[in-house]
C-alpha atoms as a PDB file:
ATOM      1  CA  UNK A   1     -22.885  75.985  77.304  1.00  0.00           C
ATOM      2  CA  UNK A   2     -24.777  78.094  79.493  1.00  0.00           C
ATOM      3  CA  UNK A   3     -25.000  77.315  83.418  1.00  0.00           C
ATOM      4  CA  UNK A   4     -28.561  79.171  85.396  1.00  0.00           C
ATOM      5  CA  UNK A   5     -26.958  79.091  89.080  1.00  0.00           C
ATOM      6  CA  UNK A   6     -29.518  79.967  91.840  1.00  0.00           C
ATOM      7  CA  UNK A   7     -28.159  80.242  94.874  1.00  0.00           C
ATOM      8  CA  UNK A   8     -30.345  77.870  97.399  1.00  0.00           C
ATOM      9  CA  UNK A   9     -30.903  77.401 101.035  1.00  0.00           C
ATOM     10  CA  UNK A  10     -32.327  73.872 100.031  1.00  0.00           C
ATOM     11  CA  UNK A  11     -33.736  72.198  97.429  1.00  0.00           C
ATOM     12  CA  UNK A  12     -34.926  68.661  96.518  1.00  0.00           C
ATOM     13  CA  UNK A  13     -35.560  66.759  92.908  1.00  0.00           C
ATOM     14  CA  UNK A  14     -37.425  63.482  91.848  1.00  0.00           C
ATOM     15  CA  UNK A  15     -37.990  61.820  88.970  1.00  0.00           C
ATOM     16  CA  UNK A  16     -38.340  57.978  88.266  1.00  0.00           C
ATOM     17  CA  UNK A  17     -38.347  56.440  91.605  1.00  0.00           C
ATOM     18  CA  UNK A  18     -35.211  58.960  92.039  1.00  0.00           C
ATOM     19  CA  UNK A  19     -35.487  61.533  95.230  1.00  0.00           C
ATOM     20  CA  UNK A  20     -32.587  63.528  96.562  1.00  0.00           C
ATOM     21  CA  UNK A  21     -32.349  66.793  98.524  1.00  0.00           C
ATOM     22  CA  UNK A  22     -29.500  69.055  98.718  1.00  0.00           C
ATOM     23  CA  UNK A  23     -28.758  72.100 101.774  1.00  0.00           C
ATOM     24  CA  UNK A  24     -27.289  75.035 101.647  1.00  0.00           C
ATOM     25  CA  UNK A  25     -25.750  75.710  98.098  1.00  0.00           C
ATOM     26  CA  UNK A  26     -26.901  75.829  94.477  1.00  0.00           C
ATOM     27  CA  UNK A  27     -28.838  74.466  91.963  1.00  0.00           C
ATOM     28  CA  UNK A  28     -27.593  74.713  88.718  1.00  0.00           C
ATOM     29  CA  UNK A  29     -29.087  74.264  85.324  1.00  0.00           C
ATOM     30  CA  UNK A  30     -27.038  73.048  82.565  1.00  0.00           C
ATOM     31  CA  UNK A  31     -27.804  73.429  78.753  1.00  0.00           C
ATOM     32  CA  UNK A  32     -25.732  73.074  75.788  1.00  0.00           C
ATOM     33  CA  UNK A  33     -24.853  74.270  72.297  1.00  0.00           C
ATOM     34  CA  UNK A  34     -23.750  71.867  69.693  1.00  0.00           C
ATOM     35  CA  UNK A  35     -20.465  73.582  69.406  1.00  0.00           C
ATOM     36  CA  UNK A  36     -19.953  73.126  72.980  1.00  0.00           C
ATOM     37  CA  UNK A  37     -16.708  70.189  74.020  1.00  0.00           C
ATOM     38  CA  UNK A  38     -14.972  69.405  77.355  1.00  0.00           C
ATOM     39  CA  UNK A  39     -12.974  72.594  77.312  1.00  0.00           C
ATOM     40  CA  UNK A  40     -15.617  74.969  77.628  1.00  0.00           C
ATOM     41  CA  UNK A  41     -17.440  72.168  80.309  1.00  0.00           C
ATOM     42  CA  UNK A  42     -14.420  72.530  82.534  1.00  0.00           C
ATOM     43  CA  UNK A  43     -13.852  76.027  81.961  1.00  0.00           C
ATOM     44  CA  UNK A  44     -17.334  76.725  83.075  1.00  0.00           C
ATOM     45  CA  UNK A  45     -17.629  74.008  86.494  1.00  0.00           C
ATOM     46  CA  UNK A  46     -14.039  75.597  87.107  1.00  0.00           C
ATOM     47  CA  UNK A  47     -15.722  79.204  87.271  1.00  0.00           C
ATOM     48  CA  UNK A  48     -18.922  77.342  89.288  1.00  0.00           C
ATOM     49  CA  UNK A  49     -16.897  76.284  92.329  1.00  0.00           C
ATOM     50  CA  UNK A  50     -14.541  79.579  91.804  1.00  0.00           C
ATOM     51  CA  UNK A  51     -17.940  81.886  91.997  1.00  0.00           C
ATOM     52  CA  UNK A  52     -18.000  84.583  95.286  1.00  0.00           C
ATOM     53  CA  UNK A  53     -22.201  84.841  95.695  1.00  0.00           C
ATOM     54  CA  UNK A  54     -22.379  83.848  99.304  1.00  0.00           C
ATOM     55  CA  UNK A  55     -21.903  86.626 101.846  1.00  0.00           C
ATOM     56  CA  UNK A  56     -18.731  86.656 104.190  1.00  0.00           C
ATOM     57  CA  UNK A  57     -19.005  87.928 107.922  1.00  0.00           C
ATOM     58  CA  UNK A  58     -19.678  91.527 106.393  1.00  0.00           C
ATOM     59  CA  UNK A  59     -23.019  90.622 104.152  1.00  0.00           C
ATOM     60  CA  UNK A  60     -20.425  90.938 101.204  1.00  0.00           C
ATOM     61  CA  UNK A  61     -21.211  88.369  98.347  1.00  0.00           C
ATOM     62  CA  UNK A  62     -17.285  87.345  99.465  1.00  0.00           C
ATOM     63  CA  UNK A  63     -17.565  83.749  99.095  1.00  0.00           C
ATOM     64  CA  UNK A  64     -17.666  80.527  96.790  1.00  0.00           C
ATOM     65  CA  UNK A  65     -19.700  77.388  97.342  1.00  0.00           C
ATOM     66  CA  UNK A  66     -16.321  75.774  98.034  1.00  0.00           C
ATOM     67  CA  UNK A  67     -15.779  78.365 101.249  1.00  0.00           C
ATOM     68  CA  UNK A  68     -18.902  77.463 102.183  1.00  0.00           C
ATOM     69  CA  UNK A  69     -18.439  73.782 101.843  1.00  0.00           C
ATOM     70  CA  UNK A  70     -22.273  73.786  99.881  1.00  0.00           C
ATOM     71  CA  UNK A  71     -24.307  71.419  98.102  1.00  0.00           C
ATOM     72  CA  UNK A  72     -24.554  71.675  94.237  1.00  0.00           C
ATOM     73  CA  UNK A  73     -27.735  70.256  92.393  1.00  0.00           C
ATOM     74  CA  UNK A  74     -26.769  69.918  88.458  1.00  0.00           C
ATOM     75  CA  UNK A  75     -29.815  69.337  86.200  1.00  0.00           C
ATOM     76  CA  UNK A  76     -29.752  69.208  82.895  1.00  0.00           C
ATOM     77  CA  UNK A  77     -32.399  71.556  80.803  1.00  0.00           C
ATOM     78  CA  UNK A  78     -32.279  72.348  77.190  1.00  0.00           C
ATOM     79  CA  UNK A  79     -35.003  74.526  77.578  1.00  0.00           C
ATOM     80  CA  UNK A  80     -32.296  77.594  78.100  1.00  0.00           C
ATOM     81  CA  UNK A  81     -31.542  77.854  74.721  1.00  0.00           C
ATOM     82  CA  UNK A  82     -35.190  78.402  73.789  1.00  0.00           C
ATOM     83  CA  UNK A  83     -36.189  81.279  71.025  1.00  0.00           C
ATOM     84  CA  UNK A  84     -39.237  82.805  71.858  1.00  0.00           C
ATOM     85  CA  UNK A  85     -38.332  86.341  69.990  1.00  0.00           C
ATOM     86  CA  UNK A  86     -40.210  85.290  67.049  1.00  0.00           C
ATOM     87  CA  UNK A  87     -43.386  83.603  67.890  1.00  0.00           C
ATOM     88  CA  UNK A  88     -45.266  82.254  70.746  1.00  0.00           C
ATOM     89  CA  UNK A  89     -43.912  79.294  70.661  1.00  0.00           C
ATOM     90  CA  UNK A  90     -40.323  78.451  71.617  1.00  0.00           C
ATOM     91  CA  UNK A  91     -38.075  76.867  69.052  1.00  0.00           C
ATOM     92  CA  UNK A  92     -35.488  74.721  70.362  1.00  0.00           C
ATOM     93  CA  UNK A  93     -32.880  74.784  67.611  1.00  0.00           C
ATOM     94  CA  UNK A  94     -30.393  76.183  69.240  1.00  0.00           C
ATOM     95  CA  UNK A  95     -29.747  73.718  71.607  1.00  0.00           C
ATOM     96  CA  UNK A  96     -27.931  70.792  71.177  1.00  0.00           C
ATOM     97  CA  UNK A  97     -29.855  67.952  70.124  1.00  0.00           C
ATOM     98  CA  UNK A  98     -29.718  64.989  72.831  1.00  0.00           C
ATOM     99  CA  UNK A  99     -27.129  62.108  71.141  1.00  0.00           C
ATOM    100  CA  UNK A 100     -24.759  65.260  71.258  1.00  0.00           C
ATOM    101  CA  UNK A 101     -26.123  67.122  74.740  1.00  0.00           C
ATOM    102  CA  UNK A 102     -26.069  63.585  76.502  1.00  0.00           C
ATOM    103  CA  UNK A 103     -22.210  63.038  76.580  1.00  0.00           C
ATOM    104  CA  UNK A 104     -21.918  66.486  77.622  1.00  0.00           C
ATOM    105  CA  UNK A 105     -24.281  66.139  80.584  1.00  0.00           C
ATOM    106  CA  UNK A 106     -22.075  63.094  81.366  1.00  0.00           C
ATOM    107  CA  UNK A 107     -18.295  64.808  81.110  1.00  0.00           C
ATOM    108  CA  UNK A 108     -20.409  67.215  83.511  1.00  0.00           C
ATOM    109  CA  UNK A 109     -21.403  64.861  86.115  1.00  0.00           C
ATOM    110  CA  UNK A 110     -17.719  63.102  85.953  1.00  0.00           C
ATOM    111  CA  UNK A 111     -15.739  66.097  86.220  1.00  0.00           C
ATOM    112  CA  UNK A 112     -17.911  67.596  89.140  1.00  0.00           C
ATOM    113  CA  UNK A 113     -17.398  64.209  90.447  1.00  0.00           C
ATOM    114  CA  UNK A 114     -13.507  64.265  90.088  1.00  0.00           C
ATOM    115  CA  UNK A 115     -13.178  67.832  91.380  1.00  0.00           C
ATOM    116  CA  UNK A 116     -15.861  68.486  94.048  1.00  0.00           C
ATOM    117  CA  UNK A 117     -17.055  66.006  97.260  1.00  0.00           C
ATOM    118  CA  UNK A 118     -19.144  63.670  95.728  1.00  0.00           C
ATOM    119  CA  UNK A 119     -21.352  63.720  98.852  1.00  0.00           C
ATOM    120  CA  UNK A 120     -22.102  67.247  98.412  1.00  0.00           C
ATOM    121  CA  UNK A 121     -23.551  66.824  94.840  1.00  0.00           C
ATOM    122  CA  UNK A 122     -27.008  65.467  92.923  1.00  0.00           C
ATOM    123  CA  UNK A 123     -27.872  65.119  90.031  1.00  0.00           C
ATOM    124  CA  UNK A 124     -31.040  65.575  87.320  1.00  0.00           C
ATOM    125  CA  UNK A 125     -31.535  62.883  85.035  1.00  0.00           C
ATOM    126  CA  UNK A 126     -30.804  63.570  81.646  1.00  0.00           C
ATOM    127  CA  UNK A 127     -33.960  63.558  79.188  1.00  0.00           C
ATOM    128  CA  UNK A 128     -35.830  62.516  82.277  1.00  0.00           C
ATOM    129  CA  UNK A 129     -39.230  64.419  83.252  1.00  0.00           C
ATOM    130  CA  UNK A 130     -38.296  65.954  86.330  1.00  0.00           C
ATOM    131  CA  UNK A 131     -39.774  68.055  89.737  1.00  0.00           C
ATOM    132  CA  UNK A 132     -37.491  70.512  91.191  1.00  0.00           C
ATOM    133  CA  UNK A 133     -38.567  72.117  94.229  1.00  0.00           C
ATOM    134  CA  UNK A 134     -36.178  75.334  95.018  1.00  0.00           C
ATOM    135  CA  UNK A 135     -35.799  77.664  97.711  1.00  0.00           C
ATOM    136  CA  UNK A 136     -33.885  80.457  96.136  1.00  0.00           C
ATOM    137  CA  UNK A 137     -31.571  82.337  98.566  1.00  0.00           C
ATOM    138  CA  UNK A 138     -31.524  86.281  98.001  1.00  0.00           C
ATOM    139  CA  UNK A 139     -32.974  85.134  95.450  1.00  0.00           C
ATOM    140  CA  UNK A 140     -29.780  84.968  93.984  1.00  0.00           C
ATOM    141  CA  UNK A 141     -29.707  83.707  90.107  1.00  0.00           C
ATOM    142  CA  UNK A 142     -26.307  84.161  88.111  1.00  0.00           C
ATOM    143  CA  UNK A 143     -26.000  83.062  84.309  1.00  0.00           C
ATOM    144  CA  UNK A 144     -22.544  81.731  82.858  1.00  0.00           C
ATOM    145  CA  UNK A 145     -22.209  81.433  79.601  1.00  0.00           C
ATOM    146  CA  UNK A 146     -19.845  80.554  76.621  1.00  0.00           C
ATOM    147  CA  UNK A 147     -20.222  79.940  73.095  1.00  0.00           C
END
């Protein structure tokens, strides 16, 4: 699983008829590995909400979107598992194909649901084309990772 976090002072997504905009927090994007399970999904939203990248009262990076009481935007976005390093053209192999990536994305959006304020949170759509419009903070863009 690897989580792209970009730190945001807002940000806003559509797709489908679907529109929702999000403050002060991050957006996160959210691909996975076939050998991913919930284990490494909690372990990783766990380290999300846990992560210091927002300044304190001395400009230190002292903070974690739950301090700050921030929004999160989680979109899905297999694309971060693409291989470039031997052609132009990305292969996508890696990733985890979509029947196996899709009840991921799901344990994702129900654990953020059971562990952060659901009024704080939006969400991509899985598989769904999608326009993300992000105003990165810093800019500020960490990368977890496990596999």
């Amino acid at each position: 699983m690897k989580l792209v976090i970009q730190r945001v002072s807002n940000a806003n997504i559509s797709y489908q008829g679907y529109h929702s905009t999000i403050g002060k927090g991050y957006v996160v994007l959210c691909g996975f590995l076939p050998t991913d399970n919930n284990q490494i999904i909690h372990h990783l939203l766990d380290k999300l909400l846990k992560l210091r990248i927002f300044e304190d009262a001395n400009g230190k990076m002292n903070k974690s979107i739950v301090d700050i009481q921030g929004d999160i935007m989680f979109v899905p976005n297999f694309t971060l598992y693409a291989d470039a390093s031997s052609s132009n053209r990305p292969s996508f192999s890696a990733a985890a194909p979509a029947r196996v990536s899709m009840p991921m994305y799901e344990e994702c959006v129900q654990y953020l649901n059971a562990i952060y304020p659901i009024d704080k949170l939006a969400f991509g759509g899985f598989g769904e084309d999608m326009t993300v419009n992000i105003v990165n903070d810093g800019p500020v863009t960490i990368i977890l990772e496990e596999n």
